[in-house]
C-alpha atoms as a PDB file:
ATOM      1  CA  UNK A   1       6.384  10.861  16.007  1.00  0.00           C
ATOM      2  CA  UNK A   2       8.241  11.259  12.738  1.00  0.00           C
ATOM      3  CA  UNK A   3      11.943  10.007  12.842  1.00  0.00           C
ATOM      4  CA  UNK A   4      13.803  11.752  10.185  1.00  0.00           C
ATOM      5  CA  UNK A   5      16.115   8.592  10.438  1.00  0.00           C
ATOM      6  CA  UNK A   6      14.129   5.551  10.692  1.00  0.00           C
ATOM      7  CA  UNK A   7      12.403   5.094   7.007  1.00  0.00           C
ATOM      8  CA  UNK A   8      11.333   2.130   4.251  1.00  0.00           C
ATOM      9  CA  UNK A   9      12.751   2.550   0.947  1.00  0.00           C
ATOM     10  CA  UNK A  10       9.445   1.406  -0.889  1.00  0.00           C
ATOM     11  CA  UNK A  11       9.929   0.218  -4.688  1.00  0.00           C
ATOM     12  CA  UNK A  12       7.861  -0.164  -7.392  1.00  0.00           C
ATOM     13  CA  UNK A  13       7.635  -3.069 -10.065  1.00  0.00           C
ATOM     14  CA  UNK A  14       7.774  -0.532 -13.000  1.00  0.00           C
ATOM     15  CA  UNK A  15      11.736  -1.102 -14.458  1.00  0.00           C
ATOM     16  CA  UNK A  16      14.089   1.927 -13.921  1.00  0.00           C
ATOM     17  CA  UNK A  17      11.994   3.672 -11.516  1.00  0.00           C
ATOM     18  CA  UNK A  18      14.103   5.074  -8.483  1.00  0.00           C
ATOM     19  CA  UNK A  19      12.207   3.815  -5.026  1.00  0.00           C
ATOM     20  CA  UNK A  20      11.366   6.682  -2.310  1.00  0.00           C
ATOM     21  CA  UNK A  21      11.592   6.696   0.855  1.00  0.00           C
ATOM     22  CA  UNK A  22       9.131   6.893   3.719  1.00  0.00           C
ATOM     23  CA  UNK A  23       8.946   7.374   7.269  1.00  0.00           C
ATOM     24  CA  UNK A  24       8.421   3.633   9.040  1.00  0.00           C
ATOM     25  CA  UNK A  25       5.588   4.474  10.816  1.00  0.00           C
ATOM     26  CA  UNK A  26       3.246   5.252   8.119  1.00  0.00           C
ATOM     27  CA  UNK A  27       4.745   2.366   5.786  1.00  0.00           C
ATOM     28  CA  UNK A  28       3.496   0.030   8.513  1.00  0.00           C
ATOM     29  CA  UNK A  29       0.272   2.092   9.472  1.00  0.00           C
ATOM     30  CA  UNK A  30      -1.032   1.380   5.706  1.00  0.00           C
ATOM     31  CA  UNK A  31       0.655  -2.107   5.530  1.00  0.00           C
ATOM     32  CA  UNK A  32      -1.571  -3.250   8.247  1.00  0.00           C
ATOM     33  CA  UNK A  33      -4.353  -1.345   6.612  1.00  0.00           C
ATOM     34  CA  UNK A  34      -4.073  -2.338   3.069  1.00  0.00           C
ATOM     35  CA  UNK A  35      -3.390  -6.198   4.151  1.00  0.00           C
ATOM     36  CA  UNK A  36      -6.535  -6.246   6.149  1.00  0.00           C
ATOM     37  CA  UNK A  37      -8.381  -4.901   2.666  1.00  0.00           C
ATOM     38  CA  UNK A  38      -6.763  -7.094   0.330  1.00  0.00           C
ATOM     39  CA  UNK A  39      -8.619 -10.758   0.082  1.00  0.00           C
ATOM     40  CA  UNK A  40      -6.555 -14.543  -0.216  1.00  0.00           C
ATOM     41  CA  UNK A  41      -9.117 -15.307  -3.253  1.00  0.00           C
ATOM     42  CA  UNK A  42      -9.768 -13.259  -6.737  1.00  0.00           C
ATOM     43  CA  UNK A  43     -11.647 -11.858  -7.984  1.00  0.00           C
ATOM     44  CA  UNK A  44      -9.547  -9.436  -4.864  1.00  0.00           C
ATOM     45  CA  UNK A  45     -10.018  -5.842  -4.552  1.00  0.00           C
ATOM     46  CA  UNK A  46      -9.551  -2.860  -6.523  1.00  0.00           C
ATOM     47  CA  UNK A  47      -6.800  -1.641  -6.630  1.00  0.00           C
ATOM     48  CA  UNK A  48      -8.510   2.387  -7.424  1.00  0.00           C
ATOM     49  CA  UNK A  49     -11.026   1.568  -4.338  1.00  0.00           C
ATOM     50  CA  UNK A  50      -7.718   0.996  -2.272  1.00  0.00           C
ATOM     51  CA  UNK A  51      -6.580   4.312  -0.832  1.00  0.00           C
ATOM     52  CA  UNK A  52     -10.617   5.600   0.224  1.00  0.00           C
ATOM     53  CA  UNK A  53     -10.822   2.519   2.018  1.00  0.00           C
ATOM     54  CA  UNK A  54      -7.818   2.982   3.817  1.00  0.00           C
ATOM     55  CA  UNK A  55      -8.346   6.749   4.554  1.00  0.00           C
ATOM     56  CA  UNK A  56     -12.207   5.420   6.126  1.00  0.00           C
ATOM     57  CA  UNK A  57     -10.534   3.170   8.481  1.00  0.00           C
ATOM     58  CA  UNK A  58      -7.815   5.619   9.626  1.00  0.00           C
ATOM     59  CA  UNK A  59      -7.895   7.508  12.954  1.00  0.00           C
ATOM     60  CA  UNK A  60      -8.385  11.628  12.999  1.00  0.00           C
ATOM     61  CA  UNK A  61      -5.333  11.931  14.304  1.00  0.00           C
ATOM     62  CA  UNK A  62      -3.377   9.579  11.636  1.00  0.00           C
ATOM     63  CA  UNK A  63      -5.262  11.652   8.610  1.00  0.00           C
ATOM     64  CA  UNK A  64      -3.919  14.925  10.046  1.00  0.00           C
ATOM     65  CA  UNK A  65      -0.012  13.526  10.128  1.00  0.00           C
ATOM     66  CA  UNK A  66      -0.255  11.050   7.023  1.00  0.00           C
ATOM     67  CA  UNK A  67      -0.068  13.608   4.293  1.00  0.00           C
ATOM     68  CA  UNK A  68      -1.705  12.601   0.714  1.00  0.00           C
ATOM     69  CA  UNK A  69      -3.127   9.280   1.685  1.00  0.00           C
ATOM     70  CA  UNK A  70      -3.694   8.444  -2.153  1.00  0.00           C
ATOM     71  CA  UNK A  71      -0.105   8.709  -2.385  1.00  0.00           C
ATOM     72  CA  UNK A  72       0.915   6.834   0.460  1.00  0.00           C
ATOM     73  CA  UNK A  73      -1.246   4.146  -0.267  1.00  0.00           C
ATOM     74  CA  UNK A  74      -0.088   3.874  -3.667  1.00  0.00           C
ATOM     75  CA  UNK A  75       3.724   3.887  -2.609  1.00  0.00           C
ATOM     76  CA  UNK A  76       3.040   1.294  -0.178  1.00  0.00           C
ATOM     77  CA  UNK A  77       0.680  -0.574  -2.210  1.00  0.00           C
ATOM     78  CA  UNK A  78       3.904  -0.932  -4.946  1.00  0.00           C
ATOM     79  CA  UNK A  79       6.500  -2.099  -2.044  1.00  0.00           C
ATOM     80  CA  UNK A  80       4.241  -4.917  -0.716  1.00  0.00           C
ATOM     81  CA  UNK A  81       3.947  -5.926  -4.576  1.00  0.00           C
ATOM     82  CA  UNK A  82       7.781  -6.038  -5.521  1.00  0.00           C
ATOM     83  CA  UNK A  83       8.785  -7.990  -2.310  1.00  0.00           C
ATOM     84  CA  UNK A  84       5.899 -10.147  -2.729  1.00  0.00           C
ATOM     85  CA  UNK A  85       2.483  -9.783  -0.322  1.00  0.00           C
ATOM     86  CA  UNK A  86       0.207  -8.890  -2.509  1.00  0.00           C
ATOM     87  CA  UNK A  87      -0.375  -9.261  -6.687  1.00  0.00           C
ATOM     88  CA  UNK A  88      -2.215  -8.429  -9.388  1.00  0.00           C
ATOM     89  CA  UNK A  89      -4.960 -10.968 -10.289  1.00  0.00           C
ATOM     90  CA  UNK A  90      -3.855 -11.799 -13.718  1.00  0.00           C
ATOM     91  CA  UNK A  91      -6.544 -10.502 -16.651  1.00  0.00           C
ATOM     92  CA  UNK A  92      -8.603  -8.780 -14.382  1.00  0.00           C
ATOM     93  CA  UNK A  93      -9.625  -4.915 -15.509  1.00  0.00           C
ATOM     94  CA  UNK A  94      -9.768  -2.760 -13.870  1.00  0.00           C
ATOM     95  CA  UNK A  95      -6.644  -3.806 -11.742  1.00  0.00           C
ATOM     96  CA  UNK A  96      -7.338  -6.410  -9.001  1.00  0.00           C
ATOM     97  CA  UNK A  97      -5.018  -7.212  -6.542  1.00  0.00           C
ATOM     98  CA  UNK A  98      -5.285 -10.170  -3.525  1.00  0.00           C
ATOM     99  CA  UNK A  99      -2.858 -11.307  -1.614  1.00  0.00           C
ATOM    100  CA  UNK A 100       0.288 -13.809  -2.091  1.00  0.00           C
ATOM    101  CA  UNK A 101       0.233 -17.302  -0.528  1.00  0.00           C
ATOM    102  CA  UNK A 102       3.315 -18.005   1.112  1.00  0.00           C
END
């Protein structure tokens, strides 16, 4: 299932950070996940509430070969807000995030 060869580099907003690199499959598990979550309209979701609501709608099976889901979430979360699908709603604590109109 896990093709040493076939990963996203996911990178994060945060200047000077390296990105890491993950296997495709769970990049676009979580995409799909975390884009069904994330609302059009603010006030959006939050952004800590994220990864448990992903981890509810995931299957047995994906839990087991996912690894840290917080973590995976999180990466993912950062990717999809550097190349644009989702943002932070703008003076909004704790973070909110909805996502980008194209």
């Amino acid at each position: 299932m896990d093709d040493k060869t076939d990963r996203i580099s996911c990178r994060t907003p945060t200047p000077g950070k390296q990105p890491t690199s993950i296997p495709r499959w769970k990049f676009e598990l979580l995409r799909e996940h975390i884009l069904a979550l994330v609302p059009e309209q603010p006030p959006g979701i939050k952004a800590a509430d994220l990864p448990g609501l992903v981890r509810d709608r995931l299957s047995a099976a994906d839990l087991e070969t996912l690894g840290s889901v917080n973590w995976h979430v999180t990466t993912v979360k950062l990717e999809l807000e550097v190349c644009g699908e989702i943002q932070r709603v703008d003076a909004v604590a704790p973070q909110h995030l909805i996502q980008c109109r194209i």
